[in-house]
Protein backbone atom coordinates (compact mmCIF):
# COMPACT_ATOMS: atom_id res chain seq x y z
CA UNK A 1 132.15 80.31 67.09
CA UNK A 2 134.21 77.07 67.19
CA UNK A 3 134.24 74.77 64.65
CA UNK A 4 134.64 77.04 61.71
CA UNK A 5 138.03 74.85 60.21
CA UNK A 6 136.99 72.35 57.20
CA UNK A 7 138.25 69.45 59.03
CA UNK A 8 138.29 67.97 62.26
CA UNK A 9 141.77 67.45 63.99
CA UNK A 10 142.19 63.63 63.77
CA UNK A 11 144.17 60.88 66.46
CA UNK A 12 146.42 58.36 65.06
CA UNK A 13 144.99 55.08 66.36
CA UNK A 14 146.98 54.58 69.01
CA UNK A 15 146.27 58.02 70.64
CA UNK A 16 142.67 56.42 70.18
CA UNK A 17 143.30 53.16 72.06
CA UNK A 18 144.87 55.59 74.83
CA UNK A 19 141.50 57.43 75.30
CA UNK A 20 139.66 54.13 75.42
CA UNK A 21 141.68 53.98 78.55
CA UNK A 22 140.16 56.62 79.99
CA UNK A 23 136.75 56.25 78.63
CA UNK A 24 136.90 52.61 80.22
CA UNK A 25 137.50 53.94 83.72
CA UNK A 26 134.47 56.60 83.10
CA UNK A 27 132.43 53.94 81.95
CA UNK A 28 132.95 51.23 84.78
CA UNK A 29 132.59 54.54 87.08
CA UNK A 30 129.74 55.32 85.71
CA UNK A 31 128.20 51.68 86.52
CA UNK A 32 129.24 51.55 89.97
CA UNK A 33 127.50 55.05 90.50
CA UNK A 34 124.30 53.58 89.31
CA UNK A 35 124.40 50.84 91.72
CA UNK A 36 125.08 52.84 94.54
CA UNK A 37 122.51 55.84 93.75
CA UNK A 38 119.76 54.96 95.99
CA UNK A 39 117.89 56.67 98.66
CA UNK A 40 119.17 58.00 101.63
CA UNK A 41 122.43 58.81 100.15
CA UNK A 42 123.61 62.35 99.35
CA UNK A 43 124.90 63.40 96.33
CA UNK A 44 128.39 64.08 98.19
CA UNK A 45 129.12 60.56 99.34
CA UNK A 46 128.25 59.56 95.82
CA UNK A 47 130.92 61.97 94.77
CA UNK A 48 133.17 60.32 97.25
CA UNK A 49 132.61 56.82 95.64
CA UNK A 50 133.02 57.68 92.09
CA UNK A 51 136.60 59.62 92.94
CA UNK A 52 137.42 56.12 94.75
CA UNK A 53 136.58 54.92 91.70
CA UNK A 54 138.62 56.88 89.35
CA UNK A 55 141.59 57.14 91.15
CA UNK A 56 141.47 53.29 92.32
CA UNK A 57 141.69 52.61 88.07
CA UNK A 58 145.13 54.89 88.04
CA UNK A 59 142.89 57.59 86.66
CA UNK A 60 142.41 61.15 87.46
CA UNK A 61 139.13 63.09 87.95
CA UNK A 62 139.12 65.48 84.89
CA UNK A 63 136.20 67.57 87.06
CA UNK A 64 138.04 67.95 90.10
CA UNK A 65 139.30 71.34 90.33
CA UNK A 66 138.31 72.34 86.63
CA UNK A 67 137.52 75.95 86.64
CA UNK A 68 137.05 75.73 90.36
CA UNK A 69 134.18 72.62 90.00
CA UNK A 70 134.49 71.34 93.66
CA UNK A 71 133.92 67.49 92.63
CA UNK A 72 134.35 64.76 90.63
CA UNK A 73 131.08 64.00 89.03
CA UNK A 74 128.47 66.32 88.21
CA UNK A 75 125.03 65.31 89.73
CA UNK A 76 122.28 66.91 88.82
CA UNK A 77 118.67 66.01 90.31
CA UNK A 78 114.83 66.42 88.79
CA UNK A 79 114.95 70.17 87.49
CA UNK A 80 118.45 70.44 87.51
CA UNK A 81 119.91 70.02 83.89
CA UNK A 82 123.76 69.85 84.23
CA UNK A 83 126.51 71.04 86.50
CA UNK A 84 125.25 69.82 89.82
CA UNK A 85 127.45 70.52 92.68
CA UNK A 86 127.61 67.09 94.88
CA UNK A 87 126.88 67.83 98.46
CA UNK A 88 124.29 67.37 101.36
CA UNK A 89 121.31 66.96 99.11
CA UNK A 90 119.42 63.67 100.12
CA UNK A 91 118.31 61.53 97.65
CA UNK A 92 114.64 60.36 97.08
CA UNK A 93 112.92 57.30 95.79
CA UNK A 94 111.58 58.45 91.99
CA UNK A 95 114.58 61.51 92.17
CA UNK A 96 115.60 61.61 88.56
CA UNK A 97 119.17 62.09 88.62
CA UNK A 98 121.77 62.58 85.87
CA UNK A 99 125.56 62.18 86.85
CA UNK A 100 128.19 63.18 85.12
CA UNK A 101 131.89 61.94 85.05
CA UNK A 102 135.36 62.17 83.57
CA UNK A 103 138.72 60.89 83.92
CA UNK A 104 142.13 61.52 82.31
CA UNK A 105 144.70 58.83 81.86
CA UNK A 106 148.24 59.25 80.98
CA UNK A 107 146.44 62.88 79.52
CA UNK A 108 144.17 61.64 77.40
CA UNK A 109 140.80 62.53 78.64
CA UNK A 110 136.90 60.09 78.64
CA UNK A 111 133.78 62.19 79.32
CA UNK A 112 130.11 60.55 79.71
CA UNK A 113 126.93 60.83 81.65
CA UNK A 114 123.95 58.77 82.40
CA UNK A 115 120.77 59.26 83.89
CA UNK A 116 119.10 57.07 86.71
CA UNK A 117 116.19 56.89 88.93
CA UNK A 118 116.54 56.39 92.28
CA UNK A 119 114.80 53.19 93.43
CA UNK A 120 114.89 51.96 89.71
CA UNK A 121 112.14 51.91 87.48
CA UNK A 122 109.26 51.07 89.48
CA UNK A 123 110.05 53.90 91.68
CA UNK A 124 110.02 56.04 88.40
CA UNK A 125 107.21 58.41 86.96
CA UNK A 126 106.06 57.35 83.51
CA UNK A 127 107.03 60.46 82.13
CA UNK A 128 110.81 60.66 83.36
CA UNK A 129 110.89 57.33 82.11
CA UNK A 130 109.67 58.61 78.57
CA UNK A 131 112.38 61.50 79.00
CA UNK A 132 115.75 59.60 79.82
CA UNK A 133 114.51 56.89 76.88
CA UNK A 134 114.15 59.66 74.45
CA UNK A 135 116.83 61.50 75.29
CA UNK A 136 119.63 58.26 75.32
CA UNK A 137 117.65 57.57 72.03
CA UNK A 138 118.95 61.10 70.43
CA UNK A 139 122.24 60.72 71.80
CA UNK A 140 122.48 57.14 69.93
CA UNK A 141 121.22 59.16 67.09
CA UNK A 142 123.68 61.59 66.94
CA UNK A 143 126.25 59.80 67.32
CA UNK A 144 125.21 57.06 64.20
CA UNK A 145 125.15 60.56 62.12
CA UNK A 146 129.27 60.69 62.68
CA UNK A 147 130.20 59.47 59.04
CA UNK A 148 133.41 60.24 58.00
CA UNK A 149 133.00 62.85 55.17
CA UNK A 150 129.53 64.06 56.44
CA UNK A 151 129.78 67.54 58.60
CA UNK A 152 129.97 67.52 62.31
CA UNK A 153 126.76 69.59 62.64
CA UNK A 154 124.54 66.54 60.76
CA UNK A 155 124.69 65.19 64.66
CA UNK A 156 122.78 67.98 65.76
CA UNK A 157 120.16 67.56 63.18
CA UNK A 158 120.08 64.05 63.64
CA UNK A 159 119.19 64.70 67.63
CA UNK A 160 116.93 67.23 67.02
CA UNK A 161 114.78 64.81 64.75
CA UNK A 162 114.79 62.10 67.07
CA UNK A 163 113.67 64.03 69.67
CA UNK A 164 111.03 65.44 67.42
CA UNK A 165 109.62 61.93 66.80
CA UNK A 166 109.91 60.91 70.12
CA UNK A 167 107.89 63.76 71.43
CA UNK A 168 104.96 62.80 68.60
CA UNK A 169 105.01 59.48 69.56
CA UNK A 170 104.62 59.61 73.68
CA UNK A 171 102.54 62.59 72.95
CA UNK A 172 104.88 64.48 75.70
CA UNK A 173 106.30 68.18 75.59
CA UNK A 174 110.54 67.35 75.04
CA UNK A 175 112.80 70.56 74.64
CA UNK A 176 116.31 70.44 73.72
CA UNK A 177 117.81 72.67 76.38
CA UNK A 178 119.22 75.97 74.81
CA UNK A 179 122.70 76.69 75.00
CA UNK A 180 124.64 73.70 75.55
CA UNK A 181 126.37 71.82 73.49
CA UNK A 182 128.90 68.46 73.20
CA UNK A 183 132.46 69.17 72.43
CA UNK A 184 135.53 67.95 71.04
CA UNK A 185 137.95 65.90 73.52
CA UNK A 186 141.56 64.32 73.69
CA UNK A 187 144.25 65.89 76.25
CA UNK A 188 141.96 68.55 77.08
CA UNK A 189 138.07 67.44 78.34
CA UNK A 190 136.95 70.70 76.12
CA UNK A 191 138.26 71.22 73.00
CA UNK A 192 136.93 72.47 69.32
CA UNK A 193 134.48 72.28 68.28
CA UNK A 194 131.25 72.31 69.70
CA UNK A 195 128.66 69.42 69.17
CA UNK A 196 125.15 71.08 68.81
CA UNK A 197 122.40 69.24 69.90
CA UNK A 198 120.08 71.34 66.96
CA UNK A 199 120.32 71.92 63.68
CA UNK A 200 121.73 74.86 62.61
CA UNK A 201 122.60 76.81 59.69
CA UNK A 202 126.00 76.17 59.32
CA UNK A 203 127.32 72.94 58.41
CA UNK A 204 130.73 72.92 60.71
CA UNK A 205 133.54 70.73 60.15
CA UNK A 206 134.26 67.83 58.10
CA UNK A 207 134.26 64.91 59.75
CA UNK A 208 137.24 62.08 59.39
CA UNK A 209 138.65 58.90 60.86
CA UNK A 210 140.16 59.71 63.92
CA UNK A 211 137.45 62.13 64.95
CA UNK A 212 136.81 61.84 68.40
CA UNK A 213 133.54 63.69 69.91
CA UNK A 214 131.09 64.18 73.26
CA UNK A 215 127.83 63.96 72.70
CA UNK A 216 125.47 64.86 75.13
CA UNK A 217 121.95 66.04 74.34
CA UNK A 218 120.10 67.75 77.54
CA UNK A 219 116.58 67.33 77.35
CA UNK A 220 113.21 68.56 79.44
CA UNK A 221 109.56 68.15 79.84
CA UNK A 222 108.89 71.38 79.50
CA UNK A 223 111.12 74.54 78.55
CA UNK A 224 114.21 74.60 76.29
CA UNK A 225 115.17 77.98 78.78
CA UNK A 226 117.25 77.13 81.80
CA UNK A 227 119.26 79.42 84.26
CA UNK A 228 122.11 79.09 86.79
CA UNK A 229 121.70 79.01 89.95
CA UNK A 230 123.50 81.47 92.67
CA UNK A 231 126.62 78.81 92.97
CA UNK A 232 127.54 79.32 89.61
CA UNK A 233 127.45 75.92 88.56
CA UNK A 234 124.34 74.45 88.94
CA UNK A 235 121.89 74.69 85.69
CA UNK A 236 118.10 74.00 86.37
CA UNK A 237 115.22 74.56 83.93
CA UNK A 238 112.86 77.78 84.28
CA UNK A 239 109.73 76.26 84.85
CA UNK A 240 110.81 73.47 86.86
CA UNK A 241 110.33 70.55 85.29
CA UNK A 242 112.53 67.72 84.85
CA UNK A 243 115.50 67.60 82.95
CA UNK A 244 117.71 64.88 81.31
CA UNK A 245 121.69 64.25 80.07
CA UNK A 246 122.78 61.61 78.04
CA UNK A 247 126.51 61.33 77.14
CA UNK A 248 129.30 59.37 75.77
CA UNK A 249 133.07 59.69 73.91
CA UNK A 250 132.89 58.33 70.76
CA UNK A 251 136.08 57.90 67.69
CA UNK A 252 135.26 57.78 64.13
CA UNK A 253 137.51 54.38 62.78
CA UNK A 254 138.21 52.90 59.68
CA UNK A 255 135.64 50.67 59.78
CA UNK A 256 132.81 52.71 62.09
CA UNK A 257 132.43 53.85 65.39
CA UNK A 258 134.08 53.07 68.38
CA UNK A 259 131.95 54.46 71.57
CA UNK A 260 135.31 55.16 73.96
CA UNK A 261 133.41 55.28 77.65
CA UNK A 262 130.27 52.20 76.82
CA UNK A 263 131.40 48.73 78.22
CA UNK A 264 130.71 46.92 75.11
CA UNK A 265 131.91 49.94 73.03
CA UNK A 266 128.27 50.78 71.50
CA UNK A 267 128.17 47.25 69.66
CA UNK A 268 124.75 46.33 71.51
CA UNK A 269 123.57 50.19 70.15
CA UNK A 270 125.32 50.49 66.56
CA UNK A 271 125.25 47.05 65.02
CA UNK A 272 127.24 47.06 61.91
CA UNK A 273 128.69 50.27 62.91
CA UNK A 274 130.74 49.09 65.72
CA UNK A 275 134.20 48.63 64.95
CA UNK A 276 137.02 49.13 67.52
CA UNK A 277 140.53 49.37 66.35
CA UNK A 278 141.35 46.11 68.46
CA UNK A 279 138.56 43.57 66.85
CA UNK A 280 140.13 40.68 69.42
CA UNK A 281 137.76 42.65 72.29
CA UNK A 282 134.80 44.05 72.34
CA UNK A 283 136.20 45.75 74.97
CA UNK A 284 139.36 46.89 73.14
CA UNK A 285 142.92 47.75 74.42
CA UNK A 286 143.49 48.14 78.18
């Protein structure tokens, strides 16, 4: 299992500032994807506007090619969890859609995902609108629980509970999906060690400035089981309901956290736990 060393490997801050890079060209991907995800279009020629995206930012796609992944973004729709293939799937008003996205510049790597329904909203069921709140909840959750001197696997607890409470107070069914996990990053998208999204027995790694994570809980309105489909990529849920991703690249600092692929790098989410290693921009270094 990864994640058995007592410390996490840590970036100097300038190797830091260079994965803000890339987690700004994720993040401003990420937003243009949004706006464009409506219906009628298919989940390929949204693929097709977030690599114009990347690689119009002097970015690379770190999806493109990875393993044999045939796009740039993952996009995943209703029942599928993660690892969607973009194609000729249509979208459809209330479609519940969760994209995916990386880039790597100058080989430093940004890795997030957001979730979206087409037609916004009012097009939404109440329930999917319960799910993607609870589940960007957790992943705000786990990713206050990053303290330096704390253990990596206090994240997983600290999504697990949030979910927990979230699911009392809609009164909904919300599984963690079983299996996956976030992930170290830096010059590779997927390094040690894994980010659980549950608590588990062991405690992992210690964590320390410099610590740079993906978290990205995958939630459902139904089963935590899930199964891949015959392209060996796609992941959908057993029993068909609707599933959820949530993810962002955050860096433990000095003075807090530093969320590498939001805009406003997590100040509007963390408070007095934002603190980017360039305090002159909210933004930080280009």
């Amino acid at each position: 299992m990864f994640g058995r060393s007592s410390k996490m490997p840590a970036k100097t801050p300038d190797q830091v500032r260079s994965m803000r890079r890339a987690g700004l060209v994720v993040g401003e991907t990420l937003a243009e994807l949004v706006d464009a995800a409506r219906e009628g279009l298919t989940t390929g020629e949204l693929d097709t506007v977030a690599e114009a995206a990347i690689r119009g930012r002097g970015a690379t796609p770190s999806f493109l090619g990875y393993q044999g992944f045939p796009g740039s973004i993952c996009v995943s729709v209703n029942d599928e969890i993660v690892h969607g293939i973009p194609g000729d799937r249509v979208l459809q008003e209330g479609d519940l859609v969760s994209i995916d996205c990386g880039a790597i510049v100058d080989g430093w790597h940004g890795d997030a995902a957001v979730t979206v329904v087409v037609g916004g909203d009012a097009a939404a069921r109440p329930e999917d609108l319960d799910l993607s709140a609870a589940t960007r909840r957790s992943m705000w959750e786990g990713i206050r629980a990053l303290v330096p001197g704390s253990r990596l696997y206090d994240v997983g607890g600290a999504v697990e509970d949030s979910i927990a409470a979230s699911a009392r107070d809609l009164g909904r069914t919300l599984s963690i999906v079983d299996g996956y996990t976030g992930h170290g990053i830096g010059t590779e998208m997927h390094q040690d060690p894994h980010v659980f999204n549950e608590r588990v027995r062991e405690k992992g790694p210690t964590v320390t400035v410099g610590t740079t994570v993906a978290i990205e809980p995958m939630v459902t309105l139904g089963t935590h089981e899930s199964h891949e489909l015959d392209d060996e990529w796609t992941v959908v849920t057993d029993d068909g309901s609707r599933a959820c991703h949530w993810e962002h690249t955050v860096a433990v600092t000095d003075g807090g956290l530093w969320v590498l692929t939001a805009l406003d790098g997590g100040e509007a989410d963390l408070g007095d736990r934002y603190a980017p290693l360039d305090l002159g921009t909210s933004r930080g270094p280009r």
